[in-house]
N, C-alpha and C. Protein backbone atom coordinates (compact mmCIF):
# COMPACT_ATOMS: atom_id res chain seq x y z
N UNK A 1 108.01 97.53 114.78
CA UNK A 1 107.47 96.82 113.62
C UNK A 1 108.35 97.09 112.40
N UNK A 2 108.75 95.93 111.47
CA UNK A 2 108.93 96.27 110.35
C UNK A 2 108.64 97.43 109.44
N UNK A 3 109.31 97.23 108.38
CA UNK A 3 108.82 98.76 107.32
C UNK A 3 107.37 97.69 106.23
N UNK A 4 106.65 98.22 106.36
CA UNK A 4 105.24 97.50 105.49
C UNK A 4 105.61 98.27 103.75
N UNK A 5 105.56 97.20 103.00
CA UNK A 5 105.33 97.54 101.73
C UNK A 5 103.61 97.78 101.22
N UNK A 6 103.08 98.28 100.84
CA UNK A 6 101.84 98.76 100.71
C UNK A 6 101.39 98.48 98.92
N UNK A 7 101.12 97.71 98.72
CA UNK A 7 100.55 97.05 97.65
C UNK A 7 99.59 98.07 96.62
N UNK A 8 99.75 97.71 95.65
CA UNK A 8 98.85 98.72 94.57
C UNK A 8 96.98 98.97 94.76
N UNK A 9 96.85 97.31 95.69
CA UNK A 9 95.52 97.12 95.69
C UNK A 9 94.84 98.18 97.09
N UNK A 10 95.85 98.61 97.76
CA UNK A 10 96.17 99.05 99.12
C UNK A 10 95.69 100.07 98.77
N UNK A 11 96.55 101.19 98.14
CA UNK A 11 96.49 102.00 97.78
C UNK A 11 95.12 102.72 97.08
N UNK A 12 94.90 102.05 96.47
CA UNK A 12 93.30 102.42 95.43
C UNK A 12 92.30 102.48 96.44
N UNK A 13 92.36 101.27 97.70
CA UNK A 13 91.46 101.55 98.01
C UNK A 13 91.45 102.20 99.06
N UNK A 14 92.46 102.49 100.34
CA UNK A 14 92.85 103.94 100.52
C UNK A 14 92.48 105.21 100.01
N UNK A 15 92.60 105.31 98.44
CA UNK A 15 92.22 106.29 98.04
C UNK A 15 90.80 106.76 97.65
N UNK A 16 90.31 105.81 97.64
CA UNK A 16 88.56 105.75 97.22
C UNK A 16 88.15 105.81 99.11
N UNK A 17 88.52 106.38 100.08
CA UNK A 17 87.88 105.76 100.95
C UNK A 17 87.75 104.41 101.88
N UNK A 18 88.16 103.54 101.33
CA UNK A 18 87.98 102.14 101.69
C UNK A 18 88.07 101.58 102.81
N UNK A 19 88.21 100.31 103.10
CA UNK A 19 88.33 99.42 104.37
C UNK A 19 89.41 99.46 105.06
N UNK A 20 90.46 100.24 103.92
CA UNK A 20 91.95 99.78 104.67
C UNK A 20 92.76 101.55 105.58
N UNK A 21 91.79 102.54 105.09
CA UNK A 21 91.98 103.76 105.69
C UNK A 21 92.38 104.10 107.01
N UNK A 22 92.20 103.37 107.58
CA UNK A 22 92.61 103.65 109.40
C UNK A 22 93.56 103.18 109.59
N UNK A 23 93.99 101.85 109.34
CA UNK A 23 94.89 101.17 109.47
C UNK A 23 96.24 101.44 108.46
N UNK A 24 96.24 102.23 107.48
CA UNK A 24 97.05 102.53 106.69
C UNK A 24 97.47 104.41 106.98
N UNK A 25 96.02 104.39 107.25
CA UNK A 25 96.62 105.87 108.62
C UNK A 25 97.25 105.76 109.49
N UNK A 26 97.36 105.12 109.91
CA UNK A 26 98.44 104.37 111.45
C UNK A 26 99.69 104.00 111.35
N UNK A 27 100.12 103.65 109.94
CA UNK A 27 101.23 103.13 109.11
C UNK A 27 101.99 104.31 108.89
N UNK A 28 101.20 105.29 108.01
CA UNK A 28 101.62 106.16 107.52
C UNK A 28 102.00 107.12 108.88
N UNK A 29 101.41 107.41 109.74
CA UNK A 29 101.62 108.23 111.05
C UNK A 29 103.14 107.71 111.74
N UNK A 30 102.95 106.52 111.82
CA UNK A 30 104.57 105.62 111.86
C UNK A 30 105.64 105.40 110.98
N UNK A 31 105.20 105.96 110.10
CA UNK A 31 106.88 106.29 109.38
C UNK A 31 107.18 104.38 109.34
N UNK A 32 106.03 103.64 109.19
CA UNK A 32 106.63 102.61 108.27
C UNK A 32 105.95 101.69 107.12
N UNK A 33 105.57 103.01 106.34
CA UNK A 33 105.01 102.40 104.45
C UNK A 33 105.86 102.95 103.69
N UNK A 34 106.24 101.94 102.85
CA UNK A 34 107.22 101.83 102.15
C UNK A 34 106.78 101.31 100.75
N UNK A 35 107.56 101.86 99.73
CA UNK A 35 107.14 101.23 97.91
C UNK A 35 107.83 100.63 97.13
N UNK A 36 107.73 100.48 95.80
CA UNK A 36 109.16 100.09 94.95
C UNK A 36 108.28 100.53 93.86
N UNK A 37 109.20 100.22 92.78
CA UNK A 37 108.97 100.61 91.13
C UNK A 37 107.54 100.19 90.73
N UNK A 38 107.16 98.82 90.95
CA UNK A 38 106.24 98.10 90.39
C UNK A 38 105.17 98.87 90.72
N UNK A 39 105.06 99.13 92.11
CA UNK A 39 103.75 99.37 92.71
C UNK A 39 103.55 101.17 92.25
N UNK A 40 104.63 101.94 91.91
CA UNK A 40 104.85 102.89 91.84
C UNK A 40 104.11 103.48 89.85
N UNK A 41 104.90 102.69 89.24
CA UNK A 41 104.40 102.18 88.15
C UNK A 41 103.09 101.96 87.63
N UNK A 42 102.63 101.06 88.67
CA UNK A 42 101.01 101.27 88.61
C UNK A 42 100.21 101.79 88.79
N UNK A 43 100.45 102.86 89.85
CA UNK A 43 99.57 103.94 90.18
C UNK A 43 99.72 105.00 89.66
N UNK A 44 101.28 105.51 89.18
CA UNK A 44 101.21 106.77 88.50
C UNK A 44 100.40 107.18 87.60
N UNK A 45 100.45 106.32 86.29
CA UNK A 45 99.76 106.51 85.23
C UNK A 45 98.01 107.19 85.06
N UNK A 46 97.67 106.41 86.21
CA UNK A 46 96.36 106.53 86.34
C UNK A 46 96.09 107.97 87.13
N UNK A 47 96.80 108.32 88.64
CA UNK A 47 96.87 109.37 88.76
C UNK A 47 97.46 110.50 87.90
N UNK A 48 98.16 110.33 86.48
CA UNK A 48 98.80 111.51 86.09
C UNK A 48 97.83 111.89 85.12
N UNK A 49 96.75 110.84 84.77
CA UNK A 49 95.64 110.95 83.76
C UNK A 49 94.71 112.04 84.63
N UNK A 50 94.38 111.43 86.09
CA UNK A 50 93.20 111.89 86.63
C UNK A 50 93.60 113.43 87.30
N UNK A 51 95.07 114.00 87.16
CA UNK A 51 95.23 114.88 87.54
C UNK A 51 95.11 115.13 89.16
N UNK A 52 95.78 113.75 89.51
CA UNK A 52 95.62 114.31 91.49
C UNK A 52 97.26 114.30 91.20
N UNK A 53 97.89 115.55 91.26
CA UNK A 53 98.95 115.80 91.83
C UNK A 53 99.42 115.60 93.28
N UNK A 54 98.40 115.96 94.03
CA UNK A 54 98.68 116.21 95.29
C UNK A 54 98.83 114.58 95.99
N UNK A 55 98.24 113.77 95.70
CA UNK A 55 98.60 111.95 95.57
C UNK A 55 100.07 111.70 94.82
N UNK A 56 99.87 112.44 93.81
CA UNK A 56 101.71 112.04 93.06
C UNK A 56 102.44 112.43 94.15
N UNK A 57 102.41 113.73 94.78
CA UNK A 57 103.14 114.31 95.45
C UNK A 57 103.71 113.54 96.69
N UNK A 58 102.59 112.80 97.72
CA UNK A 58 102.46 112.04 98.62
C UNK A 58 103.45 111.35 98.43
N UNK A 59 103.00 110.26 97.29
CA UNK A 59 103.83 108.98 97.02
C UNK A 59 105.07 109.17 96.87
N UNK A 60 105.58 110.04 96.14
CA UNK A 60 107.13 110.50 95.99
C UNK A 60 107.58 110.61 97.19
N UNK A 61 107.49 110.64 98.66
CA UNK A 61 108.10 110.93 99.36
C UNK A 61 108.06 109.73 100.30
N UNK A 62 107.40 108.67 99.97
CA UNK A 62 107.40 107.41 100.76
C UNK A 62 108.33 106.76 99.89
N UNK A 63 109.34 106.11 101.09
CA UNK A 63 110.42 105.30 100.99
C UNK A 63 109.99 104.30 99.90
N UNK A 64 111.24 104.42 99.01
CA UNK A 64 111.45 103.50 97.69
C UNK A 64 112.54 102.33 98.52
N UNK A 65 111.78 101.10 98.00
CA UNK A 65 112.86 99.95 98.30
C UNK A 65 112.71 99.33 96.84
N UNK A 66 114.40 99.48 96.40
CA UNK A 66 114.96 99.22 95.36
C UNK A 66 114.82 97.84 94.68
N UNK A 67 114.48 97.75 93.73
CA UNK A 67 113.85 95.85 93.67
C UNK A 67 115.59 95.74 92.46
N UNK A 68 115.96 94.40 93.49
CA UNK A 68 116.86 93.84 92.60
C UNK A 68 116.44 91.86 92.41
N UNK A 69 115.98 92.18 91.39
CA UNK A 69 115.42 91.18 90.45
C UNK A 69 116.13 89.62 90.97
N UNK A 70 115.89 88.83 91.43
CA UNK A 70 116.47 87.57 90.92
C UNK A 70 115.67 86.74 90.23
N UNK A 71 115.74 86.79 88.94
CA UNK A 71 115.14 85.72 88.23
C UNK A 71 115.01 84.01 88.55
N UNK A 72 116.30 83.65 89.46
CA UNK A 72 116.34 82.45 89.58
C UNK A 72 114.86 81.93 90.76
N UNK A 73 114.96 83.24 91.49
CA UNK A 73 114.01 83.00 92.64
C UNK A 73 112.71 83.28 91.87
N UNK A 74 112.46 83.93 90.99
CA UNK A 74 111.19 83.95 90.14
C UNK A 74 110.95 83.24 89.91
N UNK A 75 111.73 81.86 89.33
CA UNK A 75 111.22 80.62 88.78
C UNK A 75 110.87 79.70 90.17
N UNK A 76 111.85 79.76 90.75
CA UNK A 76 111.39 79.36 92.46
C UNK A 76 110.11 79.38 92.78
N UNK A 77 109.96 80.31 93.43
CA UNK A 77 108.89 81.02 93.40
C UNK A 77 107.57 80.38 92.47
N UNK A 78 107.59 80.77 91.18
CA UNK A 78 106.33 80.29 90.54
C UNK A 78 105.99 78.43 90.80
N UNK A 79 107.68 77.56 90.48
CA UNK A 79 107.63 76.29 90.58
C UNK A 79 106.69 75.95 91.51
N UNK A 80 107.27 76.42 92.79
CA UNK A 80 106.60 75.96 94.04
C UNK A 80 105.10 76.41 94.56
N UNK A 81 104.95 77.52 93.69
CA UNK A 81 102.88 77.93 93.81
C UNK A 81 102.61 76.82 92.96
N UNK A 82 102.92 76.46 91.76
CA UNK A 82 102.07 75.27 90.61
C UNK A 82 101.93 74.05 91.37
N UNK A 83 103.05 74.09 92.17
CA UNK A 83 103.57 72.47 92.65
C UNK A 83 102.77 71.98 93.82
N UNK A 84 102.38 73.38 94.38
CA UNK A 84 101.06 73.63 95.42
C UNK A 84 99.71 73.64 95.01
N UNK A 85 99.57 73.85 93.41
CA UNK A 85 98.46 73.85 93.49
C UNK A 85 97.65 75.14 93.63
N UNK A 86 98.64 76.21 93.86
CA UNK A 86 97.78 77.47 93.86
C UNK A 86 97.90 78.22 92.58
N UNK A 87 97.28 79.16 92.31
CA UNK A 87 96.75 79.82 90.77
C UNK A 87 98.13 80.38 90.72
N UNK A 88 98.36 80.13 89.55
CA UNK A 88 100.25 80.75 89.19
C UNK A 88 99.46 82.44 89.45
N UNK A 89 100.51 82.87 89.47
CA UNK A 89 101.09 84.39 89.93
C UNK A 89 101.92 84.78 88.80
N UNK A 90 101.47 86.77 88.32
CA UNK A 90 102.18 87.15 87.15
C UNK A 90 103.34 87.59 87.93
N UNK A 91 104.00 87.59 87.24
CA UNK A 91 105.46 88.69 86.87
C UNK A 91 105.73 89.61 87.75
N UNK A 92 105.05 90.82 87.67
CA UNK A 92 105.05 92.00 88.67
C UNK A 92 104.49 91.58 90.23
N UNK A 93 103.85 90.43 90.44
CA UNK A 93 103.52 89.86 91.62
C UNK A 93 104.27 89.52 91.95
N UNK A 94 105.55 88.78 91.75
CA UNK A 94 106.54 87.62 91.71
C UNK A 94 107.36 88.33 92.37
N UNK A 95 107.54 89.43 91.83
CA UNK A 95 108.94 90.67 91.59
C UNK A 95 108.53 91.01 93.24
N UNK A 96 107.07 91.14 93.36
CA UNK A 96 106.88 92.41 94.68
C UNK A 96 107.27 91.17 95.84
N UNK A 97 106.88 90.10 95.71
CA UNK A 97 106.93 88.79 96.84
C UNK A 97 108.42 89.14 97.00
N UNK A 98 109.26 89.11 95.95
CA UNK A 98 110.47 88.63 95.59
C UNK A 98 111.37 90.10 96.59
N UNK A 99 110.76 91.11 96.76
CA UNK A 99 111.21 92.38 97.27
C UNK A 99 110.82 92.19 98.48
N UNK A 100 109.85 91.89 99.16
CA UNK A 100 109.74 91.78 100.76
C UNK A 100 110.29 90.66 101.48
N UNK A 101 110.63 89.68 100.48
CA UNK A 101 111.32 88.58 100.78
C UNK A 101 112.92 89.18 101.32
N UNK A 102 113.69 89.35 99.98
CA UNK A 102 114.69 90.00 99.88
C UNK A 102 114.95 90.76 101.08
N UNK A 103 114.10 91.81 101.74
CA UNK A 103 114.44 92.94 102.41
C UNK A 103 113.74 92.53 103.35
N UNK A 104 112.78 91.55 104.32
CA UNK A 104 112.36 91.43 105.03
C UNK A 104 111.13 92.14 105.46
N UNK A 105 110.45 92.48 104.69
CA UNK A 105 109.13 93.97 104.59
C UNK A 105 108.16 92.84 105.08
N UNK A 106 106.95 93.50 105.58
CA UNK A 106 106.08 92.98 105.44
C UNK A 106 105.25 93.73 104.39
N UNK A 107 104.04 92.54 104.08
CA UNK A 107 103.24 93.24 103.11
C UNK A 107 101.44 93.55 103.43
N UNK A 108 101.07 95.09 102.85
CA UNK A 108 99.87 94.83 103.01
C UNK A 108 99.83 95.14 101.89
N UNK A 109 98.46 94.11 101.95
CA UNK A 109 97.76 93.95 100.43
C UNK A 109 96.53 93.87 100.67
N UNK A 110 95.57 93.58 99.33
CA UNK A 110 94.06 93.26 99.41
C UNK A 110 93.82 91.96 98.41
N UNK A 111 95.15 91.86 97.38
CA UNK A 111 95.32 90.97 96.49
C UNK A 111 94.91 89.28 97.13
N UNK A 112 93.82 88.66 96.50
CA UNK A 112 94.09 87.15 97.75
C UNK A 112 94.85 86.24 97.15
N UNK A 113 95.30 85.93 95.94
CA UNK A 113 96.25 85.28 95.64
C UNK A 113 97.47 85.89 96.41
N UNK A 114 97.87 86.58 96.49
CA UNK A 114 98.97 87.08 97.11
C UNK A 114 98.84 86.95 98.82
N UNK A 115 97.55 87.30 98.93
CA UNK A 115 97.54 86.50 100.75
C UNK A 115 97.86 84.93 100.96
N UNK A 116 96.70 84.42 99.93
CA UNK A 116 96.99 83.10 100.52
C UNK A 116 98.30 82.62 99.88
N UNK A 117 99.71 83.20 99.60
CA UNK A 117 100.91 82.38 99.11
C UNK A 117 101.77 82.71 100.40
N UNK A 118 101.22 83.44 101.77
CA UNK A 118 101.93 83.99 102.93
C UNK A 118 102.51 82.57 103.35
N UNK A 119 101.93 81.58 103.83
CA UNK A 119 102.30 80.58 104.42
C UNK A 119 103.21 79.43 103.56
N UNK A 120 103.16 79.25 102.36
CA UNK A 120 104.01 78.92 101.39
C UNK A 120 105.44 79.54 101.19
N UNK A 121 105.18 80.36 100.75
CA UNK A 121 106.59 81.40 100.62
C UNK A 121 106.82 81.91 101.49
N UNK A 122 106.70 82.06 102.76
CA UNK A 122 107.21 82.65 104.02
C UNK A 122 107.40 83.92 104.28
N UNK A 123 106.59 84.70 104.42
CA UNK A 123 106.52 86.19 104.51
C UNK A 123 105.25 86.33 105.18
N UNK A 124 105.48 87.89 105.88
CA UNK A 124 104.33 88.70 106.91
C UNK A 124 103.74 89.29 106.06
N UNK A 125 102.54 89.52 106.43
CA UNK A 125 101.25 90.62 106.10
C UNK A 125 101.14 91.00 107.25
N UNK A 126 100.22 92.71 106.79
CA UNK A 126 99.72 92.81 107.90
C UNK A 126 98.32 92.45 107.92
């Protein structure tokens, strides 16, 4: 299997317990969840407030995939969700599509705008 990028929404709820715990245990046991800046970005803050080090700690050691930006495909990208008809998508969404695209990742998420753009923009979930 691919390397899975693991989404911010993933994560939270992973960490609360959630629906996605077994299956992201299974990932993680396989050595294939993987992050980047954005998603990295978003979770720190909140863990560095709440004082779980031992979560900072975790995350630091799961594979960083390097996001190199193409703006041109950003506009791509958004054109063709409007042009569809589906709810435009921000920025940091764009960027993360734009990184599993790029590198061939699949993605798990919980985000549903971001599920339902799988068959549009051409990319795996798990």
């Amino acid at each position: 299997m691919k390397q899975v990028l693991v989404d911010t929404s993933v994560w939270i709820d992973y960490f609360c317990g959630g629906r996605t715990s077994e299956k992201l245990d299974s990932l993680i046991d396989n050595h294939l969840v993987c992050t980047n800046k954005i998603i990295i970005c978003e979770l720190f803050p909140f863990l560095y407030v709440k004082k779980e080090n031992e979560l900072i700690d975790v995350l630091k050691v799961v594979p960083e995939i390097p996001l190199n930006i193409n703006w041109d495909d950003l506009i791509a990208y958004q054109t063709n969700i409007l042009k569809n008809n589906y709810k435009r998508v921000g920025i940091p969404d764009l960027i993360i599509l734009d990184n599993i695209i790029q590198n061939d990742l699949v993605l798990f998420t919980l985000d549903k705008p971001l599920l339902e753009l799988k068959d549009l923009l051409k990319f795996n979930i798990v």
